[in-house]
PDB file of N, CA and C in Angstrom:
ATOM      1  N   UNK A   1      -5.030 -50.373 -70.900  1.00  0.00           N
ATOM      2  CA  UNK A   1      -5.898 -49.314 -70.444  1.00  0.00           C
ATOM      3  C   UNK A   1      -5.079 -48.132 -69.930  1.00  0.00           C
ATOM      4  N   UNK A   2      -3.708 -48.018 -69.877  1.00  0.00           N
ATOM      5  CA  UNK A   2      -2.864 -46.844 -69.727  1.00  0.00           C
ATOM      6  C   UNK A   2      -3.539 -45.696 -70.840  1.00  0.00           C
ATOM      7  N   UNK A   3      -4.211 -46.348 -71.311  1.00  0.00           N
ATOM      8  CA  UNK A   3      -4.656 -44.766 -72.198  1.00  0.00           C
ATOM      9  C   UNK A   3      -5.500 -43.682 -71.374  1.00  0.00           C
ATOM     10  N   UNK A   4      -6.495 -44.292 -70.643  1.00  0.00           N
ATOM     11  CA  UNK A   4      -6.741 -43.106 -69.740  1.00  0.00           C
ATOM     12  C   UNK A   4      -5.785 -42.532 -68.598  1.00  0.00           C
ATOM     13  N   UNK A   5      -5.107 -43.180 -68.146  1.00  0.00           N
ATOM     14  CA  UNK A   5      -3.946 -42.148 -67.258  1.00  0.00           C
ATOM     15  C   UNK A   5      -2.996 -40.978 -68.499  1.00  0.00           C
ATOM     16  N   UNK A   6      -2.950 -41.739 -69.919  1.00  0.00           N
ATOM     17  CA  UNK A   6      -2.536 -40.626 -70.820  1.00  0.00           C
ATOM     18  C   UNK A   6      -3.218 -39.580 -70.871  1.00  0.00           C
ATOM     19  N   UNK A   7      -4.471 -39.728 -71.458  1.00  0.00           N
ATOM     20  CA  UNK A   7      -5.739 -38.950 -71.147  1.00  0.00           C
ATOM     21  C   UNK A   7      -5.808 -37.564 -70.203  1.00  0.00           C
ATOM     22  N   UNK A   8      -5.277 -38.483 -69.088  1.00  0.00           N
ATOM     23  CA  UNK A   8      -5.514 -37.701 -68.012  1.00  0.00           C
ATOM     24  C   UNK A   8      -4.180 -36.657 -67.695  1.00  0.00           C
ATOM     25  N   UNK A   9      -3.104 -37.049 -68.473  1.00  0.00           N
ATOM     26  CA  UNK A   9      -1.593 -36.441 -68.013  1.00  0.00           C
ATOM     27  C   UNK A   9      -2.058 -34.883 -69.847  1.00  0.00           C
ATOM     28  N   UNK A  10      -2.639 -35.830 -70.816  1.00  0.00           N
ATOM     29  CA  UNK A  10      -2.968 -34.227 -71.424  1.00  0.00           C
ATOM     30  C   UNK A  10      -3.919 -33.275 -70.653  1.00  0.00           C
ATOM     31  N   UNK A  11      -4.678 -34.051 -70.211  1.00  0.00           N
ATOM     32  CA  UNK A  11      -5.515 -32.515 -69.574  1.00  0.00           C
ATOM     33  C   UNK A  11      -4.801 -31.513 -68.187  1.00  0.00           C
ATOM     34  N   UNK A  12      -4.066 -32.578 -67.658  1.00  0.00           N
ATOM     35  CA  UNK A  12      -2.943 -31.888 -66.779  1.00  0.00           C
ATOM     36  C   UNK A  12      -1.997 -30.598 -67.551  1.00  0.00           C
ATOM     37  N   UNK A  13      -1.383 -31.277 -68.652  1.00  0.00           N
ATOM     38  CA  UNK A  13      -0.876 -30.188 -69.321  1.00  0.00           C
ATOM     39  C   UNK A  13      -1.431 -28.999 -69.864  1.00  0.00           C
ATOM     40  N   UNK A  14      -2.689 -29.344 -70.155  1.00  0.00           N
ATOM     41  CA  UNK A  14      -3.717 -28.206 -70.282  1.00  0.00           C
ATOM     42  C   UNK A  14      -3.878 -27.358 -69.778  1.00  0.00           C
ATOM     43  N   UNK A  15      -3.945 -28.227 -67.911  1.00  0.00           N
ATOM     44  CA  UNK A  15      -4.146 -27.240 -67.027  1.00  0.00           C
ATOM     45  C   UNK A  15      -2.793 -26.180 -66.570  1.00  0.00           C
ATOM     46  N   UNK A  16      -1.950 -26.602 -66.841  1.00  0.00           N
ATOM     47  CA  UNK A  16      -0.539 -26.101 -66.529  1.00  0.00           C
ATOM     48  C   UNK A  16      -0.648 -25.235 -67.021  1.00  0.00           C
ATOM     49  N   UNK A  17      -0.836 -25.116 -68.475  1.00  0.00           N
ATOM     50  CA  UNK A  17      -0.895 -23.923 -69.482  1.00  0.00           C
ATOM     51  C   UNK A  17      -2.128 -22.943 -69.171  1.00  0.00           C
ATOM     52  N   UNK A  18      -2.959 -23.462 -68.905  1.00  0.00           N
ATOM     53  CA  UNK A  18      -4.695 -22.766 -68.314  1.00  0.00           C
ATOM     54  C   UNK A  18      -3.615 -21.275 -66.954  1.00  0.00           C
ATOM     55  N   UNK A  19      -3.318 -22.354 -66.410  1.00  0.00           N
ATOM     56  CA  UNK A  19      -2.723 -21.503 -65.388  1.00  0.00           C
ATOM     57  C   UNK A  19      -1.782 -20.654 -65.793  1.00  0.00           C
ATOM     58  N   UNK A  20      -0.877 -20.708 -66.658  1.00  0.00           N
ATOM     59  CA  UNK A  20       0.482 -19.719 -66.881  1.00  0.00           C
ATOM     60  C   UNK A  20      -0.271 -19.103 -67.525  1.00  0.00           C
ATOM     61  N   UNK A  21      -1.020 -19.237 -69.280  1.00  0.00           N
ATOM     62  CA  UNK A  21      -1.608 -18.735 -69.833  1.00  0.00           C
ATOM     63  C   UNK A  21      -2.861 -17.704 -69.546  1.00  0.00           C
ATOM     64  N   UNK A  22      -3.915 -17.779 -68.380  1.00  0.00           N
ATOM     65  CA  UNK A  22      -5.354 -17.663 -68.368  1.00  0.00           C
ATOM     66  C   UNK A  22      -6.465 -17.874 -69.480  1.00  0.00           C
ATOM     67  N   UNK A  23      -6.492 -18.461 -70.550  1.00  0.00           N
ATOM     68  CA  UNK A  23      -7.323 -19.180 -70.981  1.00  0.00           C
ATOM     69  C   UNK A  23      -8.747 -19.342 -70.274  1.00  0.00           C
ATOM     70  N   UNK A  24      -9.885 -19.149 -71.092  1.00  0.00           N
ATOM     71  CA  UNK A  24     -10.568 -19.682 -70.941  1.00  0.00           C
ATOM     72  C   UNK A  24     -11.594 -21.311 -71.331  1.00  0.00           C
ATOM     73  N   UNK A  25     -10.968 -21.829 -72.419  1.00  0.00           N
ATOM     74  CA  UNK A  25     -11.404 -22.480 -73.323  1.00  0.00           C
ATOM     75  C   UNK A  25     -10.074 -23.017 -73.998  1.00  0.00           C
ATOM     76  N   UNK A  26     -10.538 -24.393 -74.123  1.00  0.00           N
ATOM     77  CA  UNK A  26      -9.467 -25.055 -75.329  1.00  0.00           C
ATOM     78  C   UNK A  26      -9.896 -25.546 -76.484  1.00  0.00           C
ATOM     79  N   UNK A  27     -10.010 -24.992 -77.466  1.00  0.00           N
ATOM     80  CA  UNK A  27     -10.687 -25.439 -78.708  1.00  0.00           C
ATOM     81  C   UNK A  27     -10.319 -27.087 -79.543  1.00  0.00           C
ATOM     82  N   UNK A  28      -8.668 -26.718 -79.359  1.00  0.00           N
ATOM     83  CA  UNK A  28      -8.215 -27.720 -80.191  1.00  0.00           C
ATOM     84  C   UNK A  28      -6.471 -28.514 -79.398  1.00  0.00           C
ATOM     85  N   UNK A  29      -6.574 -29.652 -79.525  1.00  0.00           N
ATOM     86  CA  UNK A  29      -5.091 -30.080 -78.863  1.00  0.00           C
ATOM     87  C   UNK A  29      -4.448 -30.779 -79.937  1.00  0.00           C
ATOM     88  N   UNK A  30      -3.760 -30.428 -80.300  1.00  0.00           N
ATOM     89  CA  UNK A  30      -2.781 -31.472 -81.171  1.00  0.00           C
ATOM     90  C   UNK A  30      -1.675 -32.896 -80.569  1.00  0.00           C
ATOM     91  N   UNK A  31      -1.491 -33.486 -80.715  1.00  0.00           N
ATOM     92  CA  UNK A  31      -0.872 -34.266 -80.219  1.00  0.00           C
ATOM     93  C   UNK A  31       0.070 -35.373 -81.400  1.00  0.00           C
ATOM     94  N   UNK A  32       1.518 -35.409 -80.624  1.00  0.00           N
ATOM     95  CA  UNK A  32       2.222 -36.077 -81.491  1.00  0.00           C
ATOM     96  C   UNK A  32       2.572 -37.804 -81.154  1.00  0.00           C
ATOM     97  N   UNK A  33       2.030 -38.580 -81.954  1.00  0.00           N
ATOM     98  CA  UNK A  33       1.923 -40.062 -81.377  1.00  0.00           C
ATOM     99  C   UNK A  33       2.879 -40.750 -82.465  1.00  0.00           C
ATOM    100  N   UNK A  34       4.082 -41.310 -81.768  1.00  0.00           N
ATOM    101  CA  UNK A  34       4.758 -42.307 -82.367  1.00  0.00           C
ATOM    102  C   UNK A  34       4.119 -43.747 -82.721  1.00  0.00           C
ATOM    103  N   UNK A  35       4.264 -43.920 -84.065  1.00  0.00           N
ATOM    104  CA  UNK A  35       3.963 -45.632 -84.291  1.00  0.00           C
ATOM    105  C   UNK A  35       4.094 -46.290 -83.727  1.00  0.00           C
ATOM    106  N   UNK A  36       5.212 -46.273 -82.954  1.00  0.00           N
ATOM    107  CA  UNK A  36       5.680 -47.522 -82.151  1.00  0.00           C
ATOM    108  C   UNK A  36       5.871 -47.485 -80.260  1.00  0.00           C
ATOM    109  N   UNK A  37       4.518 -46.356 -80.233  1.00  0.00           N
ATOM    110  CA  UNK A  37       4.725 -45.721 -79.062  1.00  0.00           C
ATOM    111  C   UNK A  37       3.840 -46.710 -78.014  1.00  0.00           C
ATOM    112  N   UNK A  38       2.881 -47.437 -77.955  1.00  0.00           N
ATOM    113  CA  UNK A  38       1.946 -48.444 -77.800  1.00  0.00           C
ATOM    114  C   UNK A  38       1.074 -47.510 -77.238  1.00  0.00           C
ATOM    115  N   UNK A  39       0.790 -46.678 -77.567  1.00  0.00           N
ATOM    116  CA  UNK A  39      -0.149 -45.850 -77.658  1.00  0.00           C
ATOM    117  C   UNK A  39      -1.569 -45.679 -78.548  1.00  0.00           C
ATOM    118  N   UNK A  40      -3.060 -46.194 -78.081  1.00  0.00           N
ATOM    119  CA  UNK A  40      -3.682 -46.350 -78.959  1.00  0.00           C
ATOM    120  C   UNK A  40      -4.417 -45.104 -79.186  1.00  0.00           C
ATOM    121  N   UNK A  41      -4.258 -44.030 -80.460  1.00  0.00           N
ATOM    122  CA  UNK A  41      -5.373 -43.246 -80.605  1.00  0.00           C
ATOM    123  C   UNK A  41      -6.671 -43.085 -80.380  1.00  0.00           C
ATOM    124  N   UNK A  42      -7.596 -44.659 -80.794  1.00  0.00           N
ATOM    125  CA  UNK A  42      -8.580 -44.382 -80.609  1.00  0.00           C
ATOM    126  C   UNK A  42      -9.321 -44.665 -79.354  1.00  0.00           C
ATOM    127  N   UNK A  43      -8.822 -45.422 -78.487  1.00  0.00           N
ATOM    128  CA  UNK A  43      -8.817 -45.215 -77.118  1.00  0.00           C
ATOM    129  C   UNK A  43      -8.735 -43.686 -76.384  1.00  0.00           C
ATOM    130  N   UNK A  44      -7.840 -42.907 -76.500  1.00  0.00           N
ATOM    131  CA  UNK A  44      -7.230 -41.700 -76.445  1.00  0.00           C
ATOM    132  C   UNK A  44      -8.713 -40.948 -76.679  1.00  0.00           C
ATOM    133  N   UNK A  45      -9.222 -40.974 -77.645  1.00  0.00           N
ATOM    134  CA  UNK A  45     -10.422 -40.793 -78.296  1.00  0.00           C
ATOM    135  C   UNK A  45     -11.434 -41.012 -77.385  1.00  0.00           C
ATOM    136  N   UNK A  46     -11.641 -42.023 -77.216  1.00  0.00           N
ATOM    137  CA  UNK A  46     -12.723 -42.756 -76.303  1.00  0.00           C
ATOM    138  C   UNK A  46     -12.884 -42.038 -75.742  1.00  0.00           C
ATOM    139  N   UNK A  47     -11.569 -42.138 -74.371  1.00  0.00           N
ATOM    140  CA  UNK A  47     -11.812 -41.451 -72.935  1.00  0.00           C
ATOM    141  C   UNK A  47     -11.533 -40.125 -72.954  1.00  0.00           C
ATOM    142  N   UNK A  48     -10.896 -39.338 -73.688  1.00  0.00           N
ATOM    143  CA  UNK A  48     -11.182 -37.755 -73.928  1.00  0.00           C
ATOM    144  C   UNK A  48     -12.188 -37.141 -73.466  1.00  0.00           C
ATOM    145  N   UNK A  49     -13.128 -37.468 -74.094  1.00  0.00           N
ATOM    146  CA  UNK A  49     -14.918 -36.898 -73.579  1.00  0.00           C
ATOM    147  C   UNK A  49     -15.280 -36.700 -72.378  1.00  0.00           C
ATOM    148  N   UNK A  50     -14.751 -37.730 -71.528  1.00  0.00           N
ATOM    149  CA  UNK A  50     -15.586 -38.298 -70.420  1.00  0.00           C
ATOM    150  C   UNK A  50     -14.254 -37.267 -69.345  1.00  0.00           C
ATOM    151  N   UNK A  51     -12.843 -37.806 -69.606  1.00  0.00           N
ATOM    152  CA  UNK A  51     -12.163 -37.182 -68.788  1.00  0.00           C
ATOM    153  C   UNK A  51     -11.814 -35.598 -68.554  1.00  0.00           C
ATOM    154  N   UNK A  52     -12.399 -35.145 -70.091  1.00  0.00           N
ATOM    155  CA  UNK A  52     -12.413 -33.638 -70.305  1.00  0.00           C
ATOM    156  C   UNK A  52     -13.592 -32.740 -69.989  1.00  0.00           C
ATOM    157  N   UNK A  53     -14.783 -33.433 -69.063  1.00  0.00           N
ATOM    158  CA  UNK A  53     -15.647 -33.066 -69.336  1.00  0.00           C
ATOM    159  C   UNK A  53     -15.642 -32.425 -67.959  1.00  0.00           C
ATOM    160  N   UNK A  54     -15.808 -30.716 -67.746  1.00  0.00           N
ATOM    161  CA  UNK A  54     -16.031 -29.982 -66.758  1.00  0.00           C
ATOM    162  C   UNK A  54     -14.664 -29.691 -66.555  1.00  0.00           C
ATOM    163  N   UNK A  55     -14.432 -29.511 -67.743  1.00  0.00           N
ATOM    164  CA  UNK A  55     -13.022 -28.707 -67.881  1.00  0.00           C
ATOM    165  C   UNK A  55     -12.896 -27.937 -68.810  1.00  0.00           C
ATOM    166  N   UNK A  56     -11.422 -26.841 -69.063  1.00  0.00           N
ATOM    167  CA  UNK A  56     -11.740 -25.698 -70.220  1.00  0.00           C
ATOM    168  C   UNK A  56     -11.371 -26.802 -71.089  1.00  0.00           C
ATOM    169  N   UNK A  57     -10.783 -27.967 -71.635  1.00  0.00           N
ATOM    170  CA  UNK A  57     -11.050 -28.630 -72.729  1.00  0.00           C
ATOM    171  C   UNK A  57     -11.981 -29.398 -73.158  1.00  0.00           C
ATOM    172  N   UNK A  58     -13.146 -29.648 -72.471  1.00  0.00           N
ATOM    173  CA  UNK A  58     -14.488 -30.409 -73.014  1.00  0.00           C
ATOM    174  C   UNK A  58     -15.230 -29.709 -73.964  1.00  0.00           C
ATOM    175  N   UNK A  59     -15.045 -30.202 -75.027  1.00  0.00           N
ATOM    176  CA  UNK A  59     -15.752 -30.325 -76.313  1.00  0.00           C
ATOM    177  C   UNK A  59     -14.608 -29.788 -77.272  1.00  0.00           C
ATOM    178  N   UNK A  60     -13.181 -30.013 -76.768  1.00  0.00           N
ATOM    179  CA  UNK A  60     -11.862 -29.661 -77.650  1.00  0.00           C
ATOM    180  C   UNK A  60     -11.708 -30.682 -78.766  1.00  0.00           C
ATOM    181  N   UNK A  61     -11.181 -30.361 -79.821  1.00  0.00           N
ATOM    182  CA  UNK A  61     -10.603 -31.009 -80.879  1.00  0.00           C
ATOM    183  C   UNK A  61      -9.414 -32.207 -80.687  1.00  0.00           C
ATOM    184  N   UNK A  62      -9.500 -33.223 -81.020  1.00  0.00           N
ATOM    185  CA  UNK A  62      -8.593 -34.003 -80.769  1.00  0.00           C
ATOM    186  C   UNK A  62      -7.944 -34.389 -82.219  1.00  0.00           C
ATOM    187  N   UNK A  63      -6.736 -33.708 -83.032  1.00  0.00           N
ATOM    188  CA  UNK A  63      -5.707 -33.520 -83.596  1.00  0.00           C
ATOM    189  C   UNK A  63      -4.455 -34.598 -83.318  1.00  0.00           C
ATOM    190  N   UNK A  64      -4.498 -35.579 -83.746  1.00  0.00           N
ATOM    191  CA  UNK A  64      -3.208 -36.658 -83.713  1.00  0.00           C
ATOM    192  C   UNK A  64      -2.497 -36.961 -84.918  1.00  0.00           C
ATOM    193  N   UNK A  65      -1.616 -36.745 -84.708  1.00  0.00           N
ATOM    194  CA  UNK A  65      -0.188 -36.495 -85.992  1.00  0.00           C
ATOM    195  C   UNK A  65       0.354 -38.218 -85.436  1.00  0.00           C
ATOM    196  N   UNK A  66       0.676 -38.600 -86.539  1.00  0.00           N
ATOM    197  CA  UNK A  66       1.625 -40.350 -86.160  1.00  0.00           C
ATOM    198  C   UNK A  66       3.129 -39.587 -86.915  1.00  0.00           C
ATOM    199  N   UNK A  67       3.923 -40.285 -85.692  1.00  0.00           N
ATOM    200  CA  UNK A  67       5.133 -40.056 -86.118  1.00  0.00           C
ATOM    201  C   UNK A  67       5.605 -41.581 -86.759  1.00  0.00           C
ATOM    202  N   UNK A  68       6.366 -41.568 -88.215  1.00  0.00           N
ATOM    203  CA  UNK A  68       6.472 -43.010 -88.133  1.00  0.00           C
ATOM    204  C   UNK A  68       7.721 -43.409 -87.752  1.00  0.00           C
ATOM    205  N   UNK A  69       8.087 -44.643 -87.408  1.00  0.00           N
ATOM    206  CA  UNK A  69       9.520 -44.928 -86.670  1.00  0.00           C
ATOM    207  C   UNK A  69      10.464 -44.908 -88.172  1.00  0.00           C
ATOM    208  N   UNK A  70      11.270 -44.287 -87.296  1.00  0.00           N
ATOM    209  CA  UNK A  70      12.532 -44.055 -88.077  1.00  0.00           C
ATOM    210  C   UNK A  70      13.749 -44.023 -87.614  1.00  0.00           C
ATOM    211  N   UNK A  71      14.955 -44.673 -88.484  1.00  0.00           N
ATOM    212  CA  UNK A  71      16.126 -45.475 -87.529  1.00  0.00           C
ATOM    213  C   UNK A  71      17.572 -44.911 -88.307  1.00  0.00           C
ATOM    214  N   UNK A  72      18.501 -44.622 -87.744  1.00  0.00           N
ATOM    215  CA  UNK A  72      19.711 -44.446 -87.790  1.00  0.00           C
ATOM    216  C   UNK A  72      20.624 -45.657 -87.897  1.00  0.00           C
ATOM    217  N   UNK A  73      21.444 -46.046 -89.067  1.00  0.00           N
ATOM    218  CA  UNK A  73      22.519 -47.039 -89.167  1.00  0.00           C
ATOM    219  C   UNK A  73      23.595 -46.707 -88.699  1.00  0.00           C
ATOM    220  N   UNK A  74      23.894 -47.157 -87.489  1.00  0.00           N
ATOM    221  CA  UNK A  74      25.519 -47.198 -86.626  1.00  0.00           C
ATOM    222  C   UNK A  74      27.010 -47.002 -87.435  1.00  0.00           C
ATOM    223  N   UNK A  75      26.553 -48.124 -88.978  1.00  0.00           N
ATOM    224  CA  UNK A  75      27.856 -48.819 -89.830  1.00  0.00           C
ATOM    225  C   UNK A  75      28.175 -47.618 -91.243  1.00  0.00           C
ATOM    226  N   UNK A  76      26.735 -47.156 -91.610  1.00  0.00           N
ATOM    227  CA  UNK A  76      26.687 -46.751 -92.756  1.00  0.00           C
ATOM    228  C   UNK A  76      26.120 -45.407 -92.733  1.00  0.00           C
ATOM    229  N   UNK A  77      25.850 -45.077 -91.715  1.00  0.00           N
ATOM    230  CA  UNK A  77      25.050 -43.914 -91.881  1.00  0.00           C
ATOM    231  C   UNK A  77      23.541 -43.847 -92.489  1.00  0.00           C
ATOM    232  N   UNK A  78      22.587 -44.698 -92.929  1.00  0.00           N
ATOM    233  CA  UNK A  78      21.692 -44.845 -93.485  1.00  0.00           C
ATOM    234  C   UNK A  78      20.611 -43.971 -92.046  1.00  0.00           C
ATOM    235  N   UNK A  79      19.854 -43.207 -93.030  1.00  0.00           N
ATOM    236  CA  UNK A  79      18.311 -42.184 -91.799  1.00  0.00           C
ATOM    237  C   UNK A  79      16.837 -42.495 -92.447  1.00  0.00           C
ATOM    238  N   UNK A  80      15.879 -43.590 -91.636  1.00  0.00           N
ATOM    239  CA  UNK A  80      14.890 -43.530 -92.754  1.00  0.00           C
ATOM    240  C   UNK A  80      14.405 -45.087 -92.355  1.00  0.00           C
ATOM    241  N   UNK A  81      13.273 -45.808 -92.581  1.00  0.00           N
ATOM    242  CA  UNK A  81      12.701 -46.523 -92.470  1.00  0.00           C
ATOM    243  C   UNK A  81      13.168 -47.896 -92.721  1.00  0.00           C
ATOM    244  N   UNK A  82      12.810 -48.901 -91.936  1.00  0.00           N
ATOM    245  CA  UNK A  82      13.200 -50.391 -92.010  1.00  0.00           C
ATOM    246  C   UNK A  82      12.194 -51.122 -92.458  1.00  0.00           C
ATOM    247  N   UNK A  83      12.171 -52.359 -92.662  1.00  0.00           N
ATOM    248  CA  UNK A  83      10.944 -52.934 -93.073  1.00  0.00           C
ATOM    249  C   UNK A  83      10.500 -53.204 -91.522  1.00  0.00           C
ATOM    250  N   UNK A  84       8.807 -53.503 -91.437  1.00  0.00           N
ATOM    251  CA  UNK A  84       8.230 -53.767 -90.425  1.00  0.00           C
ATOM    252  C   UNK A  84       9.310 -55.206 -89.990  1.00  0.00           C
ATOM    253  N   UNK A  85       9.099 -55.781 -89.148  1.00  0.00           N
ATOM    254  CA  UNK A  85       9.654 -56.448 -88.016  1.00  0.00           C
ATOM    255  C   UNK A  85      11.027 -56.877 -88.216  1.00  0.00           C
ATOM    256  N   UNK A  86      11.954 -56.213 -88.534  1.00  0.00           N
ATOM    257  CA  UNK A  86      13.480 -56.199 -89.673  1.00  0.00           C
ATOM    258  C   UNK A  86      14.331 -55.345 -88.529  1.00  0.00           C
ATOM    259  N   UNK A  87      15.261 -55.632 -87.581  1.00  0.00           N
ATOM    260  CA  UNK A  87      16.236 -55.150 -87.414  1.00  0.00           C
ATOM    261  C   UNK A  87      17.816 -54.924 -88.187  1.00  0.00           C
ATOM    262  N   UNK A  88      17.525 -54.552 -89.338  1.00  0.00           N
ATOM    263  CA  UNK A  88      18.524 -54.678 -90.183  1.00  0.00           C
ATOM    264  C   UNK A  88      18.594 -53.591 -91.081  1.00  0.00           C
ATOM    265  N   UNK A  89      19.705 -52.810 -90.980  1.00  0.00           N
ATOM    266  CA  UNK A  89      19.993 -51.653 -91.549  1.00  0.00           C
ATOM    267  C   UNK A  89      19.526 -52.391 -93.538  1.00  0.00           C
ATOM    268  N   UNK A  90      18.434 -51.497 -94.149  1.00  0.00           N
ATOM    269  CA  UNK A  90      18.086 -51.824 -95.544  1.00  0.00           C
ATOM    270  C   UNK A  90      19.391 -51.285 -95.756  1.00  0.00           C
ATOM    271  N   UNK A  91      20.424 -50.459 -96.392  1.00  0.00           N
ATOM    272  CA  UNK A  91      21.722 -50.335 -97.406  1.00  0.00           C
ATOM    273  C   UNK A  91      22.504 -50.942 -96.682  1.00  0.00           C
ATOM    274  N   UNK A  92      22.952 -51.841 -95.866  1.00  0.00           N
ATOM    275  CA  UNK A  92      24.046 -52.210 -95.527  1.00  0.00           C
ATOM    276  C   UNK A  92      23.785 -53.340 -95.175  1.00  0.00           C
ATOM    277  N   UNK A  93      22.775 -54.190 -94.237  1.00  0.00           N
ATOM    278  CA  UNK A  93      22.240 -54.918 -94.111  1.00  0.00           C
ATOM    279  C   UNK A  93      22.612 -55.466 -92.181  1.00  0.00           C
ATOM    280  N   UNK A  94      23.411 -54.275 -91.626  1.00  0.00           N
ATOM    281  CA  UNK A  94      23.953 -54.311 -90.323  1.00  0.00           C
ATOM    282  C   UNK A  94      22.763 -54.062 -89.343  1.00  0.00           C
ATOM    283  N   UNK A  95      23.360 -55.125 -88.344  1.00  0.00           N
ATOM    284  CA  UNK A  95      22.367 -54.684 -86.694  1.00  0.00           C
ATOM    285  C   UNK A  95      22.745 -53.661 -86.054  1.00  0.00           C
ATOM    286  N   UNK A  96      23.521 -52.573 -86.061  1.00  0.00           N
ATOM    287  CA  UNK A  96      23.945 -51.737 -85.159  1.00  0.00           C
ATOM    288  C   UNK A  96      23.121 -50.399 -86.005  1.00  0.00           C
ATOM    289  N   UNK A  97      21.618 -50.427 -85.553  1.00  0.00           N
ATOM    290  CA  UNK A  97      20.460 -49.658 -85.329  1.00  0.00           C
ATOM    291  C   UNK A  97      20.272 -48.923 -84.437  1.00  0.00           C
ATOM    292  N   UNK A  98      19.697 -47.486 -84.748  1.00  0.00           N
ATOM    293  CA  UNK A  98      18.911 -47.043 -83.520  1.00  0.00           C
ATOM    294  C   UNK A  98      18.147 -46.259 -83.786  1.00  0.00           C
ATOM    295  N   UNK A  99      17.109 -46.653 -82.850  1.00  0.00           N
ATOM    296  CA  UNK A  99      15.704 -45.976 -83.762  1.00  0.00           C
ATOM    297  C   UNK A  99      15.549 -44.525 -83.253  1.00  0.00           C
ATOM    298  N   UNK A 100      15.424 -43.633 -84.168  1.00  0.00           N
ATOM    299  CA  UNK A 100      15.553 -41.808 -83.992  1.00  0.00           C
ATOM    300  C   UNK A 100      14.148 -41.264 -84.082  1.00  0.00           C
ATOM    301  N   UNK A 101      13.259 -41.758 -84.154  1.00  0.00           N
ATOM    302  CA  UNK A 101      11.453 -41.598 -84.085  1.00  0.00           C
ATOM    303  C   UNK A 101      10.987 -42.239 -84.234  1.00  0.00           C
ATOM    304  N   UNK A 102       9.925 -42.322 -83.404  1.00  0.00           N
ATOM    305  CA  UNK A 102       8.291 -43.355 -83.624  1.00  0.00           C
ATOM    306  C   UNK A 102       8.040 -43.595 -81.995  1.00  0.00           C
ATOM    307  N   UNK A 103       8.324 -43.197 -81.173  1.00  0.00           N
ATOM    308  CA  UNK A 103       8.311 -43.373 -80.050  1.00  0.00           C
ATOM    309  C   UNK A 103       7.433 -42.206 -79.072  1.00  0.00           C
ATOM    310  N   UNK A 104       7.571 -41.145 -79.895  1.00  0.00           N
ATOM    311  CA  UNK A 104       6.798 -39.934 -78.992  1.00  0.00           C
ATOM    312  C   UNK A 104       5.224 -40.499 -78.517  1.00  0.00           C
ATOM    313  N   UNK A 105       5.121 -39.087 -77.759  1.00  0.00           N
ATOM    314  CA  UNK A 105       3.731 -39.358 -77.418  1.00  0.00           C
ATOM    315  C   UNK A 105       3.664 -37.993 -76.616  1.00  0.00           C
ATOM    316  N   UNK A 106       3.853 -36.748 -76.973  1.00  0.00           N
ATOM    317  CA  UNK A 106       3.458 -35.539 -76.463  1.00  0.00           C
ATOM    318  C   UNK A 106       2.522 -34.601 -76.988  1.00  0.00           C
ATOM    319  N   UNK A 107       1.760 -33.488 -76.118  1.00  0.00           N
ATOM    320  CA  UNK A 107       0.969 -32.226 -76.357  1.00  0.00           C
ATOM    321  C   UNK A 107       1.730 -31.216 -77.051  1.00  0.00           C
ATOM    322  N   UNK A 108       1.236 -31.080 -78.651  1.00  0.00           N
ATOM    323  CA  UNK A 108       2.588 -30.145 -79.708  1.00  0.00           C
ATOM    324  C   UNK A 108       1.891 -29.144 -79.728  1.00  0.00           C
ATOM    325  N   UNK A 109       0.273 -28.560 -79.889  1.00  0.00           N
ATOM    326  CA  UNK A 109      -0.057 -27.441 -79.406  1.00  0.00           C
ATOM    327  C   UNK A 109      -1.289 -27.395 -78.754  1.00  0.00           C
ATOM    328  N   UNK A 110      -1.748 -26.530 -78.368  1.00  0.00           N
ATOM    329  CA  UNK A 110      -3.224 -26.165 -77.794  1.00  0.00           C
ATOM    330  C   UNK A 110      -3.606 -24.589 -78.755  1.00  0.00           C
ATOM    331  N   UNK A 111      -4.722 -25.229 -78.767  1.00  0.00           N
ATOM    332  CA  UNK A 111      -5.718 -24.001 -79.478  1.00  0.00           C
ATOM    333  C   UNK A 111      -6.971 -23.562 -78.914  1.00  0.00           C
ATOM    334  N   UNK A 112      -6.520 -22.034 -78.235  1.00  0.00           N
ATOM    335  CA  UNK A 112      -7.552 -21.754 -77.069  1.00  0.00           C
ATOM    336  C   UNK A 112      -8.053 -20.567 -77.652  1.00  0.00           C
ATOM    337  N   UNK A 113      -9.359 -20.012 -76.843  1.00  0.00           N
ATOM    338  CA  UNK A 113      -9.890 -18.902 -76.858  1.00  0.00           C
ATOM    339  C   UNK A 113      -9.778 -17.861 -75.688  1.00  0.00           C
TER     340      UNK A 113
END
């Protein structure tokens, strides 16, 4: 249920921007969610409504981009996807991994009036 304290940390950022910006209205939020971020969209979804509501983002667009995880080989240089539950570099077949996306979970734009 950390999805509503997420929830609640985008509309914070909202407001941050409400304030530097003056905005009246937020039409649309984009948001960038890693695969492997344990982050559930449609939760995110859920409580949006309820937590945005009597704010300049209630009745905003909810825009979610999945980042998919993607990993760096230590041995070989390999950039680019593993098989699901596989710590093992695919061209080389080495453990010395590190994963370079799928982890996000930030506000990439707002679309206001």
């Amino acid at each position: 249920m950390h999805e509503l304290a997420l929830t609640e940390g985008i509309l914070k950022v909202v407001s941050s921007e409400q304030q530097k910006n003056g905005f009246s209205r937020v039409l649309e939020i984009d948001l960038r969610i890693g695969e492997v971020s344990g982050v559930i969209p449609a939760c995110i979804e859920e409580f949006f409504p309820l937590a945005a509501k009597g704010t300049p983002a209630e009745g905003a667009r909810l825009v979610m981009h999945t980042v998919p995880a993607a990993f760096e080989c230590l041995c070989c240089g390999y950039k680019g996807a593993i098989k699901k539950h596989s710590a093992c570099c695919p061209a080389c077949g080495s453990t010395q991994i590190k994963m370079t996306a799928g982890r996000e979970f930030f506000v990439e734009n707002i679309v206001v009036e």
